[in-house]
C-alpha atoms as a PDB file:
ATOM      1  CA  UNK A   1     251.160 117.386  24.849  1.00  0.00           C
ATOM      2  CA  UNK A   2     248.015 114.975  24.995  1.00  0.00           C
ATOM      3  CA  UNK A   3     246.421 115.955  28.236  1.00  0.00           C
ATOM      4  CA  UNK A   4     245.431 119.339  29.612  1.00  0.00           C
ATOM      5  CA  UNK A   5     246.873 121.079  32.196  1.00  0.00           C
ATOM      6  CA  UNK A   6     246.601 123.810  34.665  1.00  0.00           C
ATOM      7  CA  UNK A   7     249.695 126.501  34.943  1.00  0.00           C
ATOM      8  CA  UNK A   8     249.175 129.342  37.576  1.00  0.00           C
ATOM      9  CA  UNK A   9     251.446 132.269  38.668  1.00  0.00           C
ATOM     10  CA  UNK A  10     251.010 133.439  41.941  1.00  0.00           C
ATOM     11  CA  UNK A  11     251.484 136.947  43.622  1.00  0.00           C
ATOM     12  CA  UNK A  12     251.711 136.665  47.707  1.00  0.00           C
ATOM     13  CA  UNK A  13     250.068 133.318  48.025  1.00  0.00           C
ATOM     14  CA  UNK A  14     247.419 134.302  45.916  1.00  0.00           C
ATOM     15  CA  UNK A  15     246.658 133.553  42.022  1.00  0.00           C
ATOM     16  CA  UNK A  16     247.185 136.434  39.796  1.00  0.00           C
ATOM     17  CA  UNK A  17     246.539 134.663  36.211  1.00  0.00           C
ATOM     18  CA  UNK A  18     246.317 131.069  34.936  1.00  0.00           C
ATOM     19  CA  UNK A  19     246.566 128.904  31.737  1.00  0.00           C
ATOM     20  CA  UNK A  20     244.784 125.843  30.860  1.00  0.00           C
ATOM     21  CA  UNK A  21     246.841 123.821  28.599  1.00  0.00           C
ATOM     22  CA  UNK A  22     244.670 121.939  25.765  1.00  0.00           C
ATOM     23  CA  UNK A  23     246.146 119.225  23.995  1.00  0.00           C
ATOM     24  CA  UNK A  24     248.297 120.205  21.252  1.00  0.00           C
ATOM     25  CA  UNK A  25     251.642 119.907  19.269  1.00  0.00           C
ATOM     26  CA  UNK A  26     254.823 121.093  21.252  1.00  0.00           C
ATOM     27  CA  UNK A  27     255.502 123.466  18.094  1.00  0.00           C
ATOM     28  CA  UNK A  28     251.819 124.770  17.697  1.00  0.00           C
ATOM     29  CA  UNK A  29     251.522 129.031  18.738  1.00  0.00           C
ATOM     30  CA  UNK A  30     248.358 131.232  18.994  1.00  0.00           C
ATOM     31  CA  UNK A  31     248.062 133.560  16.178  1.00  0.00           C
ATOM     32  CA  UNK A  32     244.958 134.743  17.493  1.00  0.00           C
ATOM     33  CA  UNK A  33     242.445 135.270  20.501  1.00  0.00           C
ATOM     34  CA  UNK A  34     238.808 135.403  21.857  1.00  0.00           C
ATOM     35  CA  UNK A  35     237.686 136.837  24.963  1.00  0.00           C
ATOM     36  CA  UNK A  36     234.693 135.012  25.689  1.00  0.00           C
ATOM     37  CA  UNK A  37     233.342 134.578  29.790  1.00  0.00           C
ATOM     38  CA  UNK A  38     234.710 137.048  31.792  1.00  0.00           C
ATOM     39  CA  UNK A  39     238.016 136.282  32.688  1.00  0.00           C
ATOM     40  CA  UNK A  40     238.795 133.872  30.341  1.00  0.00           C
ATOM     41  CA  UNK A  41     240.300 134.586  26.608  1.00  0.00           C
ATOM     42  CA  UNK A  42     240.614 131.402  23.960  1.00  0.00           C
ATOM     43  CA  UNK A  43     243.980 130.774  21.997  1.00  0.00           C
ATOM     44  CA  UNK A  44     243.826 129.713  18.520  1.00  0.00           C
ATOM     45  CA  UNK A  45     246.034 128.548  16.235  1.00  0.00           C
ATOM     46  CA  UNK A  46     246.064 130.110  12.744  1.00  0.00           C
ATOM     47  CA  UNK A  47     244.567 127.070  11.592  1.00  0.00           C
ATOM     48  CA  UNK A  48     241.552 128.056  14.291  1.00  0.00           C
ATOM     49  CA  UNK A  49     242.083 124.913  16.452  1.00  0.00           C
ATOM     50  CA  UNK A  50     242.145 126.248  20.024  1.00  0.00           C
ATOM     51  CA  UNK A  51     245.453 125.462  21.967  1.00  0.00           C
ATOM     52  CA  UNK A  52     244.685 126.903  25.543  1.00  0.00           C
ATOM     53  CA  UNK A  53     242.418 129.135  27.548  1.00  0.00           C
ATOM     54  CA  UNK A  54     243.902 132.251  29.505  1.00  0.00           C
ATOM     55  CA  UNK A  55     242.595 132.700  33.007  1.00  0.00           C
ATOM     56  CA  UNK A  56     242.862 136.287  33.556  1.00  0.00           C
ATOM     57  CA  UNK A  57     240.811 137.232  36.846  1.00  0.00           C
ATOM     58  CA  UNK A  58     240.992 133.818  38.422  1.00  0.00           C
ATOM     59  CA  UNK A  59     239.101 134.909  41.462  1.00  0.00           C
ATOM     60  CA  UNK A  60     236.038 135.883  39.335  1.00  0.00           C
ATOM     61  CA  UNK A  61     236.062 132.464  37.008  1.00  0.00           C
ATOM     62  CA  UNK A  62     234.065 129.663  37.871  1.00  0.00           C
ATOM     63  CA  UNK A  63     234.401 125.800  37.134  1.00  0.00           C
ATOM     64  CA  UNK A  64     230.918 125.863  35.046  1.00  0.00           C
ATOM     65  CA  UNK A  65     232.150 129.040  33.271  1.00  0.00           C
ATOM     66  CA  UNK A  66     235.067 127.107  32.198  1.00  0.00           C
ATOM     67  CA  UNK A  67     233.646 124.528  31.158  1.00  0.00           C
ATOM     68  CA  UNK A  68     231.200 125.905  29.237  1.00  0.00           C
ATOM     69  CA  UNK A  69     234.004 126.868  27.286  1.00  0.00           C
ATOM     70  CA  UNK A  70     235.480 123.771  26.977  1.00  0.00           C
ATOM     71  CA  UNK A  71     232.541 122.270  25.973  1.00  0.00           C
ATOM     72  CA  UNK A  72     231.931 124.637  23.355  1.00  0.00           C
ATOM     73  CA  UNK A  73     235.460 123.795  21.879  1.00  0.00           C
ATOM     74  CA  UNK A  74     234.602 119.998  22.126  1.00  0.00           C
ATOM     75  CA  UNK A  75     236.800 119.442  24.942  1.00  0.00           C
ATOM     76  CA  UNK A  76     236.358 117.110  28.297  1.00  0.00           C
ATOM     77  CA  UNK A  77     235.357 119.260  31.489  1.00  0.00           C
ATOM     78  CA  UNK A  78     237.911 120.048  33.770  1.00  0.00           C
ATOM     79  CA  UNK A  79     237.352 118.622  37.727  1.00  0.00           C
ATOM     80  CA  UNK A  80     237.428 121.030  40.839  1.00  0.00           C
ATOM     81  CA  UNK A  81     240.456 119.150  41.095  1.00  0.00           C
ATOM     82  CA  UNK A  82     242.122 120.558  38.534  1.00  0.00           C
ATOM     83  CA  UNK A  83     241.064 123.682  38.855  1.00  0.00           C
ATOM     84  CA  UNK A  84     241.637 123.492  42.899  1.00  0.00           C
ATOM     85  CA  UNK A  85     244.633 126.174  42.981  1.00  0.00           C
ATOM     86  CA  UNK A  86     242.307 128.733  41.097  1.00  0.00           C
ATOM     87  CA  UNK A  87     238.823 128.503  42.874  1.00  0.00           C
ATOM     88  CA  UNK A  88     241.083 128.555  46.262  1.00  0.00           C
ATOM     89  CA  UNK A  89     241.119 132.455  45.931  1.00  0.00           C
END
């Protein structure tokens, strides 16, 4: 995969937990995990390269939060447009 993406699982019309998809090789796993803002916990690889960022509370994560984060990890920022289904709730 060579572009991020958002996956969200709703509950009732409302989002209970997201993923954001970094780019990656299809057969690359986490091995570990960081918790960092609240609501949001980094995937790693065992190699350390991060793969994806869990969105656990989305209705307490913001779009500068995240990106923050995905600056950090040298990553582009994510728009309000992709993050539109999550900063809905």
């Amino acid at each position: 995969m060579k572009d991020p993406y958002l996956e969200v699982t709703f509950r009732h019309g409302r989002p209970i937990a997201a993923y954001y998809y970094l780019p990656r090789d299809a057969n690359e796993k986490s091995a570990r995990t960081r918790r960092v803002e609240p609501g949001l916990v980094i995937d790693f690889t065992a190699e350390g390269q991060a793969i994806g960022i869990e969105i656990t509370a989305p209705g307490k994560v913001s779009l500068a939060a995240l990106n923050a984060v995905l600056k950090e990890l040298g990553h582009a920022p994510a728009s309000e447009a992709d993050l539109a289904p999550v900063l809905a709730a």
